[in-house]
Structure formats: C-alpha cells, structure tokens
N, C-alpha and C. Protein backbone atom coordinates (compact mmCIF):
# COMPACT_ATOMS: atom_id res chain seq x y z
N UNK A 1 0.46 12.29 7.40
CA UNK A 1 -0.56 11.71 6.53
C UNK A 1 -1.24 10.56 7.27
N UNK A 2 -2.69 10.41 7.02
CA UNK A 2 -3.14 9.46 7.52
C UNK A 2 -3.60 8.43 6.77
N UNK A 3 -3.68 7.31 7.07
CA UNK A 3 -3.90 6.29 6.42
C UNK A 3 -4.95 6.12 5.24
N UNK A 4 -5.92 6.64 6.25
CA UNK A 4 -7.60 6.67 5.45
C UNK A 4 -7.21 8.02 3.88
N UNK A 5 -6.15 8.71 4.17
CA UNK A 5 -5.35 9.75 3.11
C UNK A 5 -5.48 9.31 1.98
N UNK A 6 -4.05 8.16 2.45
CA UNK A 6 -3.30 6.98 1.75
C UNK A 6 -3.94 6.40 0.68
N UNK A 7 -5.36 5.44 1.38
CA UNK A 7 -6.05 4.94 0.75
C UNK A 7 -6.86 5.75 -0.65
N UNK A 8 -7.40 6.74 -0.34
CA UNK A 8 -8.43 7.89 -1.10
C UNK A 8 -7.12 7.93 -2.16
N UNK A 9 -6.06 7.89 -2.19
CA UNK A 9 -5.05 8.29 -3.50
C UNK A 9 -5.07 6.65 -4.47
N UNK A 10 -5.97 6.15 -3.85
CA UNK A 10 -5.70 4.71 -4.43
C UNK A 10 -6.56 4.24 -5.60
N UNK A 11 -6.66 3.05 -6.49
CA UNK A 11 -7.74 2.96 -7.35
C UNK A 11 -8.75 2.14 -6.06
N UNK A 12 -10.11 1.73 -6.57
CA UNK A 12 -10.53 1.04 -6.15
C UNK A 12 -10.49 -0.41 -5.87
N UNK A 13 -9.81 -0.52 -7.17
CA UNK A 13 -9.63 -2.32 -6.75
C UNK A 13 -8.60 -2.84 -6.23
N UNK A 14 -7.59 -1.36 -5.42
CA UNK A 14 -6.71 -1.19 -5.01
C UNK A 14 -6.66 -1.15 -3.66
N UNK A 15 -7.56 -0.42 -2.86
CA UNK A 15 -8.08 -0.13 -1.90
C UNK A 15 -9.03 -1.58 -1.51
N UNK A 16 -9.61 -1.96 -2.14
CA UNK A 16 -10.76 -3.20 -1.66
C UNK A 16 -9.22 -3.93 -1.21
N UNK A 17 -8.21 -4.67 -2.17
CA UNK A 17 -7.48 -5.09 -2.29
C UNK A 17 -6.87 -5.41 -0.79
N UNK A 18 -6.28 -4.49 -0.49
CA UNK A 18 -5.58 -3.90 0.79
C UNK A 18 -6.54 -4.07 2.20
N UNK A 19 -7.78 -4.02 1.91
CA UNK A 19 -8.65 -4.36 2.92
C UNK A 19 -9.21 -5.70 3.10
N UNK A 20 -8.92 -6.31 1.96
CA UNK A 20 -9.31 -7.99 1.66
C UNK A 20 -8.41 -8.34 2.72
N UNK A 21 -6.97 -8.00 2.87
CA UNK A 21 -5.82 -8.70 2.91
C UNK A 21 -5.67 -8.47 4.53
N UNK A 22 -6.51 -7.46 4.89
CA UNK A 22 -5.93 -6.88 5.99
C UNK A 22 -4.93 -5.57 6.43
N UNK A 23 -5.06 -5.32 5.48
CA UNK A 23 -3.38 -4.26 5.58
C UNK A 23 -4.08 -3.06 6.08
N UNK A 24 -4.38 -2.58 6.87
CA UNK A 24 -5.28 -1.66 7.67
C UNK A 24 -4.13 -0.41 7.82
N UNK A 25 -3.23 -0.44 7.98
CA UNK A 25 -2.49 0.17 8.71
C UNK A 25 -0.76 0.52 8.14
N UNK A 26 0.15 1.68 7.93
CA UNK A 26 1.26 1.94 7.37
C UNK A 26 2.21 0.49 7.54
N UNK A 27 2.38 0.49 9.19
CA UNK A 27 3.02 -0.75 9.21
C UNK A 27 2.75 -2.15 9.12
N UNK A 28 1.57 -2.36 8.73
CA UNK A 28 0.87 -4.03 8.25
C UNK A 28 1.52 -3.76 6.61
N UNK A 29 1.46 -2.47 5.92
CA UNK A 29 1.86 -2.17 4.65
C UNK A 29 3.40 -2.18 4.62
N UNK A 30 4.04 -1.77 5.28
CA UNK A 30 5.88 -1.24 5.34
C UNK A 30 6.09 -3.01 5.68
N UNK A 31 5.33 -3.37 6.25
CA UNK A 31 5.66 -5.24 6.30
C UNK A 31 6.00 -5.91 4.93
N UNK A 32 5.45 -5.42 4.21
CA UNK A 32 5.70 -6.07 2.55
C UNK A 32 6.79 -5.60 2.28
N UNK A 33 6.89 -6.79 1.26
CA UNK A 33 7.91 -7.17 0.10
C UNK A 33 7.11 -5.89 -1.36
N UNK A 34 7.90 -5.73 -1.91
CA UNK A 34 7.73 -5.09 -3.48
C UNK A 34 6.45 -6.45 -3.92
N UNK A 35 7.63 -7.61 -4.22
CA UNK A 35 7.13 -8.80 -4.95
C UNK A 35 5.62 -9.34 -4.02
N UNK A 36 5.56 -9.38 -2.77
CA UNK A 36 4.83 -9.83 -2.48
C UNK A 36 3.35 -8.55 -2.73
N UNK A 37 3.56 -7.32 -2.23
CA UNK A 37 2.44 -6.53 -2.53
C UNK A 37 1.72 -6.28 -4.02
N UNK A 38 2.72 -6.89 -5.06
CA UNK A 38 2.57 -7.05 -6.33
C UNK A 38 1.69 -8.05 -6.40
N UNK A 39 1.43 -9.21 -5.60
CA UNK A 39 1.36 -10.79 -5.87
C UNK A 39 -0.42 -10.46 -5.67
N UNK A 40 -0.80 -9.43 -4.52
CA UNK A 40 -2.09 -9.04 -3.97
C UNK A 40 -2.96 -8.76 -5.31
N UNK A 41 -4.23 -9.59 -5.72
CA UNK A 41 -4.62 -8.82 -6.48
C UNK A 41 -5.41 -8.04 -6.77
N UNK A 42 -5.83 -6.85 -7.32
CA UNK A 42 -6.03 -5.47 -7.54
C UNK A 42 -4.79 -4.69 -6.89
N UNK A 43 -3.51 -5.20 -6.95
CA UNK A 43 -2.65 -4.26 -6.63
C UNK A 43 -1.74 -3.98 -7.96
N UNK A 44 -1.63 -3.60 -8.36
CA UNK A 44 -0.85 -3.30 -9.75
C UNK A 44 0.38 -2.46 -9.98
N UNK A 45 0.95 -2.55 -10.84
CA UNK A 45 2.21 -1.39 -11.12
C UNK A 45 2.13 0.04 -10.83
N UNK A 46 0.36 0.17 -11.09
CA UNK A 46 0.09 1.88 -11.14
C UNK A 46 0.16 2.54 -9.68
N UNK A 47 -0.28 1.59 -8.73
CA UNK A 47 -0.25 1.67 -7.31
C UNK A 47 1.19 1.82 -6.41
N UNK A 48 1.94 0.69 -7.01
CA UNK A 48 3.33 0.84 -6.38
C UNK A 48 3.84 2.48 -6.12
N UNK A 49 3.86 3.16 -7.36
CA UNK A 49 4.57 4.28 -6.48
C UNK A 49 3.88 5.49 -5.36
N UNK A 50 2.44 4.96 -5.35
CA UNK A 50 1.53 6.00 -4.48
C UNK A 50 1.86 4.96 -2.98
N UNK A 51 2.53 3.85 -3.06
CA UNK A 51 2.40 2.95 -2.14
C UNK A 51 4.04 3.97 -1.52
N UNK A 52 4.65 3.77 -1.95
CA UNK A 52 6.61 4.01 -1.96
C UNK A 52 6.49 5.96 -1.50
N UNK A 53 5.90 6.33 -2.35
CA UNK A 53 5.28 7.84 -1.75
C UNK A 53 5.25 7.86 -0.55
N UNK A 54 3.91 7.81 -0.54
CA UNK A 54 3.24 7.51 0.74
C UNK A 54 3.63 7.08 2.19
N UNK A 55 4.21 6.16 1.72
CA UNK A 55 5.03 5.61 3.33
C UNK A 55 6.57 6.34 3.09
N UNK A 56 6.97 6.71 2.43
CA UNK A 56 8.16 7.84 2.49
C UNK A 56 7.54 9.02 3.25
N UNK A 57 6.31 9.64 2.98
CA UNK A 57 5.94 10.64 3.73
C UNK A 57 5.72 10.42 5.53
N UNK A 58 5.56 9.04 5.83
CA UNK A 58 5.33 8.77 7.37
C UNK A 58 6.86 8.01 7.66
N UNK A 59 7.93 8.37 7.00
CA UNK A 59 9.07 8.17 7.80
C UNK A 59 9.31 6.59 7.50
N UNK A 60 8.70 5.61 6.14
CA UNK A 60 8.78 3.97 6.41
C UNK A 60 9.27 3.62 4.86
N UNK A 61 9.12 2.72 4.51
CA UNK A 61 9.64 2.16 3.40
C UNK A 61 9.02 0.06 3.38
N UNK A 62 9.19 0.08 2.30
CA UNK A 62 9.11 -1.34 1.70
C UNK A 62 9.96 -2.09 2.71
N UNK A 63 9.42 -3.35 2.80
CA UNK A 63 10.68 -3.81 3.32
C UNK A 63 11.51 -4.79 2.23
N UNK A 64 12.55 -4.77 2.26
CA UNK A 64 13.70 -5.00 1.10
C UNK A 64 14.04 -6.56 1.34
C-alpha cells in the first residue's frame, strides 16, 4: 500500500490534518503515540482505525 492509498481512505479534515503536521510518510506516522495522533486536530476517533489498518498492512504499528 502506498501512502498517497492511505491518505484517499481518509476524511478530509483528516488528511489536511496529517499534512499540516507533516506526517508525509508511514514512518513520520508509526512515530506516534495513540494519544498524541488523537491530540492532532481533524484527527478523530473515526480515523484511528483506518490509521492501525493501514500501517498493519505495511508491516508497522503505533508506537506504544
């Protein structure tokens, strides 16, 4: 899966979100905390599990 994938499964203010912040990339994303990617805003509850998906499919995870 590719990133630009990733994103397209996202809402919009989800995606702006993630690009405000910088997170360009699986591992600028697998860098986060749960709590902290929560803290981003336009990132929301609905997002978390397309986030946890997603980087399960490229072999990564949250970091804990």
């Amino acid at each position: 899966m590719e990133y630009e994938d990733f994103l397209d499964k996202l809402s919009n203010p989800a995606r702006n979100a993630l690009e405000y912040e910088g997170i360009n990339n699986f591992e600028k994303l697998a860098s986060l905390r749960k709590k902290e990617l929560l803290s981003i805003h336009g990132i929301g509850p609905k997002s978390l599990p397309i986030v946890i998906e997603c980087l399960n499919n490229v072999g990564m995870k949250l970091r804990e």
